[in-house]
Protein backbone atom coordinates (compact mmCIF):
# COMPACT_ATOMS: atom_id res chain seq x y z
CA UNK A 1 -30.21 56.85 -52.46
CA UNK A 2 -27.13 54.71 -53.12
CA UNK A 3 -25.26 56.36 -50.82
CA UNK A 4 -28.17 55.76 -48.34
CA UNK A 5 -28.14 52.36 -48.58
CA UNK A 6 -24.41 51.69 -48.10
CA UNK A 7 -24.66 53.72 -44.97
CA UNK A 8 -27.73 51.32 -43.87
CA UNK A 9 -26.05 48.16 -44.91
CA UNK A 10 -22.75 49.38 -42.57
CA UNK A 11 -25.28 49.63 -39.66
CA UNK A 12 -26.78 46.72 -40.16
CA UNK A 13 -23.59 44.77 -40.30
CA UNK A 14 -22.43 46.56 -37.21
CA UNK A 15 -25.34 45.90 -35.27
CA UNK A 16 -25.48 42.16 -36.51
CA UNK A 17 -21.61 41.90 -35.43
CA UNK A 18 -22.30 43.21 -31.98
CA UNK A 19 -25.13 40.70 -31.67
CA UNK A 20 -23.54 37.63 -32.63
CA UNK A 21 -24.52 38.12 -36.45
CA UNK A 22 -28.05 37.22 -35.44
CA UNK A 23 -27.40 33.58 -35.69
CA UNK A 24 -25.25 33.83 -38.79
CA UNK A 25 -22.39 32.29 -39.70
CA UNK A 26 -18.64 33.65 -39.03
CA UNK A 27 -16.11 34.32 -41.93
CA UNK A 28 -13.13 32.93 -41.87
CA UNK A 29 -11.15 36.10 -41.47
CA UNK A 30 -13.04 37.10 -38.29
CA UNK A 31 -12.09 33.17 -36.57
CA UNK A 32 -8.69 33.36 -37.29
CA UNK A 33 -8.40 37.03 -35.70
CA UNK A 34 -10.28 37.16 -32.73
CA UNK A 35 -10.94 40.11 -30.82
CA UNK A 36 -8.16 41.64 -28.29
CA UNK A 37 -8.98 42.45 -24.72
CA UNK A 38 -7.25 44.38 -22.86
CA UNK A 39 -5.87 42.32 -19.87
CA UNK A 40 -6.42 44.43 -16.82
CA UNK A 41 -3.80 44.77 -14.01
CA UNK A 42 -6.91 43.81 -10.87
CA UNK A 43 -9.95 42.46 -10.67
CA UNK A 44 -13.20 43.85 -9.96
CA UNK A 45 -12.98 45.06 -5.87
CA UNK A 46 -14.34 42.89 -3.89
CA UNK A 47 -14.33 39.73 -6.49
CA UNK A 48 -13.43 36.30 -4.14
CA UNK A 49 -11.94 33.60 -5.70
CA UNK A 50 -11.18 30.74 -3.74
CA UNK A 51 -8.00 28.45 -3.75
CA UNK A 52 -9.00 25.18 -1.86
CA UNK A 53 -7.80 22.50 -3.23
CA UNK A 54 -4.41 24.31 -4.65
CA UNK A 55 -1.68 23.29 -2.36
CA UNK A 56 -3.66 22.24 0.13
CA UNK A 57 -3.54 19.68 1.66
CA UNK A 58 0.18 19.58 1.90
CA UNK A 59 2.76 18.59 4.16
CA UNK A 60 6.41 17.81 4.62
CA UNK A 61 9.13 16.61 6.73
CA UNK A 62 12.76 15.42 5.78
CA UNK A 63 16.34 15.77 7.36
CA UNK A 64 18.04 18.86 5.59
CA UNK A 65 22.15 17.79 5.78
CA UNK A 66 22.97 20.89 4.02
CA UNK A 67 26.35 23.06 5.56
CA UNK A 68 24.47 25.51 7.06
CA UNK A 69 20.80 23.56 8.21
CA UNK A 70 21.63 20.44 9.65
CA UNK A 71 18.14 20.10 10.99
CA UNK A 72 14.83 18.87 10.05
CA UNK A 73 12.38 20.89 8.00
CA UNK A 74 8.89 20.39 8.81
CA UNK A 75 5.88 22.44 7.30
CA UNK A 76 1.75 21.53 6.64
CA UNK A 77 -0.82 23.46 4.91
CA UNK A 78 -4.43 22.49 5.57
CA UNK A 79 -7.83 24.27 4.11
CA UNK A 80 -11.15 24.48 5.71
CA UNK A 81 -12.52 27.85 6.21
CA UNK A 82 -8.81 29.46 6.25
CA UNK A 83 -6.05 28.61 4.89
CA UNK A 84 -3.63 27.57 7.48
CA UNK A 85 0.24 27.44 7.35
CA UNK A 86 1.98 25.25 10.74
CA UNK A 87 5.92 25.07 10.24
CA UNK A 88 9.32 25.32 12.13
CA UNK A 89 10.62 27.45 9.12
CA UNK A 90 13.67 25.48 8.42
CA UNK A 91 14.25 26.08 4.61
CA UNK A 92 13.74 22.16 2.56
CA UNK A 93 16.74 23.37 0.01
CA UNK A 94 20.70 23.35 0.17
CA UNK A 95 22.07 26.30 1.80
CA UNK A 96 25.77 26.03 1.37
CA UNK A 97 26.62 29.87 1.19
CA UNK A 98 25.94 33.17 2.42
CA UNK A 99 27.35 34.85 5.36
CA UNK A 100 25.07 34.38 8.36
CA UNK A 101 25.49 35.87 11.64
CA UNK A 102 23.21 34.07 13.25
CA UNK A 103 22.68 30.24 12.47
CA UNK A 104 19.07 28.84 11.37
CA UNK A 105 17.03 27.65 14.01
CA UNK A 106 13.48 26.30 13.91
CA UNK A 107 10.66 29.02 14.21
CA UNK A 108 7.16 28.65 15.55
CA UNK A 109 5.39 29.45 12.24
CA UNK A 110 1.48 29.87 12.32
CA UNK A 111 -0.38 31.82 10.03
CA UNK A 112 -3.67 32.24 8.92
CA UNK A 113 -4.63 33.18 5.36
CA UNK A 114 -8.06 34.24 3.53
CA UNK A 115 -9.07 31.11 1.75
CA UNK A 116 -10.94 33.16 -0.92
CA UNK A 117 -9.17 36.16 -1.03
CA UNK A 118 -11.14 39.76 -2.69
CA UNK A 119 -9.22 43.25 -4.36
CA UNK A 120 -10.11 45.31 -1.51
CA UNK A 121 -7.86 48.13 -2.71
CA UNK A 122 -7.05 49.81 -5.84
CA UNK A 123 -3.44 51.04 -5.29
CA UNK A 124 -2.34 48.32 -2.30
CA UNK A 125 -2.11 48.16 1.25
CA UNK A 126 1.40 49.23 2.23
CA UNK A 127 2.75 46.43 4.19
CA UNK A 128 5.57 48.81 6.39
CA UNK A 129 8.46 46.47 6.26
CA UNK A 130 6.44 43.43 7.55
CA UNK A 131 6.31 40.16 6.22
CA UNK A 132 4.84 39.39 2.34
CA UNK A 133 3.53 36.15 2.70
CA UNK A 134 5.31 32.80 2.81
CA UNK A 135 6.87 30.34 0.66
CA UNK A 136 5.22 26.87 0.74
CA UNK A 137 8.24 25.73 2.66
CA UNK A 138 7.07 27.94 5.84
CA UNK A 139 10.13 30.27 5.02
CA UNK A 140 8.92 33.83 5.23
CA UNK A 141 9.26 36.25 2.81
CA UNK A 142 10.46 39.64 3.93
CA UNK A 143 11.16 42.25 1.87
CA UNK A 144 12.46 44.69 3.51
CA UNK A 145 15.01 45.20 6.05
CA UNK A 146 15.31 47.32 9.27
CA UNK A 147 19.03 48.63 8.32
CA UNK A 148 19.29 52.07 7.79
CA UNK A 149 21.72 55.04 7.02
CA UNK A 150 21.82 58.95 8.58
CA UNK A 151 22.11 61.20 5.68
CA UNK A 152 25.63 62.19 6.92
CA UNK A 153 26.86 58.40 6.01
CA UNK A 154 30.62 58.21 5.29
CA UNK A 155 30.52 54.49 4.13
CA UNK A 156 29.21 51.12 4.87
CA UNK A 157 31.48 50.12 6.75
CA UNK A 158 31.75 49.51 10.68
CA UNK A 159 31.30 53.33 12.11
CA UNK A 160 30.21 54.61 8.76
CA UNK A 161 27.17 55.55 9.77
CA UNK A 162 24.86 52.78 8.68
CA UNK A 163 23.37 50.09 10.76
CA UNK A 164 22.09 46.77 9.06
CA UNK A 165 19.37 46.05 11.98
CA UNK A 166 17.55 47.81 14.33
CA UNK A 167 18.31 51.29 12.55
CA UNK A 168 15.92 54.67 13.47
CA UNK A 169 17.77 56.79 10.67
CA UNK A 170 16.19 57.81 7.07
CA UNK A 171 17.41 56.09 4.42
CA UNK A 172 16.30 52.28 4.36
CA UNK A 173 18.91 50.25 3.06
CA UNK A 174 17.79 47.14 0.50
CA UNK A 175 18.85 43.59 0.80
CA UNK A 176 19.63 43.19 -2.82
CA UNK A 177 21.25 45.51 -5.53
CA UNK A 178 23.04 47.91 -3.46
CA UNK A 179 26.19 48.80 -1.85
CA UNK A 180 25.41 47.71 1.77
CA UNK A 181 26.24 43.80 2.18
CA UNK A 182 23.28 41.76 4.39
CA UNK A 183 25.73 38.18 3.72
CA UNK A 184 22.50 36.64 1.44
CA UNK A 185 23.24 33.45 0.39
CA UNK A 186 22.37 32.08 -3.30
CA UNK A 187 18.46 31.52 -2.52
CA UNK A 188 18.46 35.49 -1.55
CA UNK A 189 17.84 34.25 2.51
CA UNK A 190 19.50 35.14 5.37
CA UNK A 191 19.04 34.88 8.92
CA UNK A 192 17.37 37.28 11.37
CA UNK A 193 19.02 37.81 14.51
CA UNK A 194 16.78 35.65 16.56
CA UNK A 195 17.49 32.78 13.84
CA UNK A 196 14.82 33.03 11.70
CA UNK A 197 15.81 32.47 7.79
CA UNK A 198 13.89 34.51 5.45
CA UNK A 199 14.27 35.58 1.99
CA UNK A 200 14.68 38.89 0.02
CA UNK A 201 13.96 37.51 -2.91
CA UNK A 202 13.52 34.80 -5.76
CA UNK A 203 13.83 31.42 -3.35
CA UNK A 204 16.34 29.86 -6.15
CA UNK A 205 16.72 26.47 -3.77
CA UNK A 206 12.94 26.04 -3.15
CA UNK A 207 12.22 26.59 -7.34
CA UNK A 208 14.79 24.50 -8.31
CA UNK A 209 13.34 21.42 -5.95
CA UNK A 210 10.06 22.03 -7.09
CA UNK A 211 10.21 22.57 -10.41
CA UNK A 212 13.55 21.28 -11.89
CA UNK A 213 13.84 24.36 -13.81
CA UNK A 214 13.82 28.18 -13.36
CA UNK A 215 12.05 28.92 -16.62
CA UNK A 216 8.44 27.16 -15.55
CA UNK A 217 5.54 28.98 -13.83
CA UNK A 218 6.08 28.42 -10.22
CA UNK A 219 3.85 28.82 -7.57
CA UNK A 220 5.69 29.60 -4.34
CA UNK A 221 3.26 30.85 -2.30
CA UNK A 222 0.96 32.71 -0.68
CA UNK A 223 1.06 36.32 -0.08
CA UNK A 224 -0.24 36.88 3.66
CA UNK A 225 -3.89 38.57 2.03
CA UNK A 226 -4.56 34.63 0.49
CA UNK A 227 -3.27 35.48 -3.07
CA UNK A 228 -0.86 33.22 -5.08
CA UNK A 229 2.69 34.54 -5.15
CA UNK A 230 4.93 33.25 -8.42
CA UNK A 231 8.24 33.16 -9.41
CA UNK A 232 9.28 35.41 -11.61
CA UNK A 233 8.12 33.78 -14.82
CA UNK A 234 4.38 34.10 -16.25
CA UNK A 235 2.76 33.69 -19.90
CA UNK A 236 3.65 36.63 -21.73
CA UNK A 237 -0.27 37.73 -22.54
CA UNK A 238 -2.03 37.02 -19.51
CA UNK A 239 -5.14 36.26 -20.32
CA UNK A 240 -3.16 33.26 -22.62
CA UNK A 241 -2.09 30.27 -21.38
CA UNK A 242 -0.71 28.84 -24.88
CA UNK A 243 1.45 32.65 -25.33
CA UNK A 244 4.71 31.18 -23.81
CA UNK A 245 6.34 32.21 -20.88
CA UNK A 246 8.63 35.50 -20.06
CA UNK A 247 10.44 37.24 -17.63
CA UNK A 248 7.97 39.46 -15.53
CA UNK A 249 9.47 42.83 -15.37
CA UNK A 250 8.56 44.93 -12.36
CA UNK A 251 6.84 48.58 -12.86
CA UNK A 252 10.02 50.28 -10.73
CA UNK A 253 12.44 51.86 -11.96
CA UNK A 254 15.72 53.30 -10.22
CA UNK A 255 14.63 57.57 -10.29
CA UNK A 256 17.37 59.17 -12.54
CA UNK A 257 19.44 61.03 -9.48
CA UNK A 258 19.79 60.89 -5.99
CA UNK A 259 16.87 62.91 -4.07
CA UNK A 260 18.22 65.85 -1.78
CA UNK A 261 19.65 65.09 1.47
CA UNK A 262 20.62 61.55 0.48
CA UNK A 263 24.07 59.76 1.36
CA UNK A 264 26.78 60.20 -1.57
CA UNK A 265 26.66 58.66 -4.64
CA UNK A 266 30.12 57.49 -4.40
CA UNK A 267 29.60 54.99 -1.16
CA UNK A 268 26.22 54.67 -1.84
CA UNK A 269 25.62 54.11 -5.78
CA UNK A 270 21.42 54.47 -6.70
CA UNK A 271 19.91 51.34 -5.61
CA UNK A 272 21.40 51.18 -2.34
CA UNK A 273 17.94 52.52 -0.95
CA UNK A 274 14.66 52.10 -0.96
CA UNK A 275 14.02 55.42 -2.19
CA UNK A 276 15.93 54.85 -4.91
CA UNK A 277 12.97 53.46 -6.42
CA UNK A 278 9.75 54.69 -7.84
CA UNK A 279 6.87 53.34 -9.40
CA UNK A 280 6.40 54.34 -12.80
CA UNK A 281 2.77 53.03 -14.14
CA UNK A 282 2.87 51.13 -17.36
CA UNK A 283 6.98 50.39 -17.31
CA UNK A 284 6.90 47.28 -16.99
CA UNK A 285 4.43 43.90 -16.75
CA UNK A 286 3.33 44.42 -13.29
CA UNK A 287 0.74 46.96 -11.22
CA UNK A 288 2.55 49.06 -7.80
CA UNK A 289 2.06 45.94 -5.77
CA UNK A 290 4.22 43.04 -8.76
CA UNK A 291 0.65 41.57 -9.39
CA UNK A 292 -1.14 41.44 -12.32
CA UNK A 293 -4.98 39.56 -12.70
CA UNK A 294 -4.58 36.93 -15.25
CA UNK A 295 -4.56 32.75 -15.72
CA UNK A 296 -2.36 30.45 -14.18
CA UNK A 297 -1.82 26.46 -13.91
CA UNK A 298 -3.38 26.22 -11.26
CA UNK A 299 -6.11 29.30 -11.49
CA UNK A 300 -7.20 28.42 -15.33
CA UNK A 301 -10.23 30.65 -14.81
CA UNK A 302 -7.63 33.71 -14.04
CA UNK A 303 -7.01 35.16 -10.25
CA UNK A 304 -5.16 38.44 -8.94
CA UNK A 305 -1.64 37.37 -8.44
CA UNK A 306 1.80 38.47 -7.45
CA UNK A 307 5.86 37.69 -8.57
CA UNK A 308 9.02 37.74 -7.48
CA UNK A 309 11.15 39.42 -10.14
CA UNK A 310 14.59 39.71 -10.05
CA UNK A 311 14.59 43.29 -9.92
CA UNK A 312 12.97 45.75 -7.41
CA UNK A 313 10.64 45.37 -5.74
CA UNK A 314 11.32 41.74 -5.49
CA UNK A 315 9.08 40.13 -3.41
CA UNK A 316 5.86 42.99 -3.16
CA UNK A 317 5.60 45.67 -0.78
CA UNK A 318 1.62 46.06 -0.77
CA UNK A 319 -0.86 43.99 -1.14
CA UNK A 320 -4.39 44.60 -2.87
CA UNK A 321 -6.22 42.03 -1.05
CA UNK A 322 -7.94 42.68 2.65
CA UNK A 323 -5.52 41.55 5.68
């Protein structure tokens, strides 16, 4: 019988725990250790949320006198039942560096973007070497590149068998982190040959305007399914708003040797190429696509969003939202 009853009063205390203690009152113990939960890496599919109101409306236009602009950048954001991006996709920051072979010219940028965007896929929409989303500058964001390399590649050089646009052969050379040289400047933009400036990566300039500081939560921009895209700094729990902020590490790694076929090692150390990379689940902070689901400054309630780390992939190469 006594060991009856302890059994019974351990159910009872369970079942009054999982009910909210029936109305009675909470120890102290239990309020100054709240429960965990597990922060997931994507909402529900097919949960909206919308993001009027955040960055929108917004426009710009001011004289950019840096070396290499020397033009006007103009861009507007306006929300009704899209989200709407008009610009001439001259970047708003100093470029001073970089080795352009093209100068910047204004762009016609229009784009339309999901004003309440929805998880419409579980492992991400590929996005084939097209165009992330956009900064909130109207300066695209573009991942990848269309230089490539023929497995029989001597060098990077002129005649080594790479090209850096244009190319049709197998192995897709990055922007950033490898051996093959695209002239990036310190933003990690360059300039398309038709004179479009775009970046590879974390738009240092753009941050630094904005926010005065590198370590802050930045919002950037928009990916081109409606979600938020961040620099690379988030709070470290992500459900947590008061858990400081960290580094967002990406869930790629670099595989441990080359995969058959592929150009040397010597003239073309691992990172060089895309397929360099693989996802490995779990590695880092971020799901296949550099999103997570969590809250934000300006998504308090939490919202699917991506990063730009300063590792591979970058800027994201899927996207889990509808297009």
């Amino acid at each position: 019988m006594k060991l009856h009853s302890i059994y019974l009063v351990a159910i009872t205390a369970l079942v009054a725990s999982a009910c909210g203690g029936g109305g009675g009152s909470t120890s102290t113990a239990e309020a100054a250790t709240p429960p965990t939960t597990p922060a997931p890496t994507s909402p529900p599919s097919g949960t909206a949320t919308s993001t009027a109101g955040v960055k929108c409306p917004l426009s710009y236009s001011a004289y950019n006198a840096s070396a290499k602009v020397m033009a006007t950048s103009s861009y507007g954001w306006a929300c009704a039942t899209s989200r709407t991006l008009t610009a001439n996709g001259i970047p708003d920051h100093d470029v001073t560096d970089g080795s352009f072979a093209t100068p910047i010219s204004a762009q016609n940028v229009s784009v339309t973007f999901k004003l309440s965007p929805a998880v419409v896929s579980a492992t991400g929409t590929n996005l084939n070497k097209t165009a992330s989303g956009y900064v909130l500058n109207g300066v695209k964001l573009d991942p990848g590149t269309a230089g490539t390399c023929a497995s029989n590649a001597t060098s990077t050089a002129n005649g080594g068998g790479c090209v850096a646009a244009n190319g049709t052969d197998p192995w897709t050379l990055e922007a950033l982190g490898g051996a093959f040289k695209f002239g990036t400047d310190s933003s990690n933009g360059h300039v398309q040959p038709n004179g479009q400036y775009h970046y590879h990566g974390l738009p240092v300039g753009y941050i630094t305007r904005v926010s005065g500081s590198a370590q802050a939560m930045t919002l950037v921009g928009f990916a081109i399914d409606g979600f938020p895209i961040y620099a690379q700094y988030g709070y470290a729990s992500p459900l947590n708003a008061q858990s400081g902020l960290v580094a967002m590490k990406s869930s790629y790694q670099k595989k441990a040797s080359p995969i058959a076929g592929r150009p040397n090692t010597t003239s073309f150390p691992l990172g060089t190429f895309t397929q360099d990379y693989e996802y490995s689940a779990g590695s880092g902070d971020l799901d296949e696509c550099n999103g997570r689901t969590g809250v934000t400054p300006e998504f308090p309630q939490g919202i699917y969003h991506y990063y730009i780390t300063d590792a591979f992939p970058y800027i994201q190469r899927c996207v889990k939202g509808g297009v």
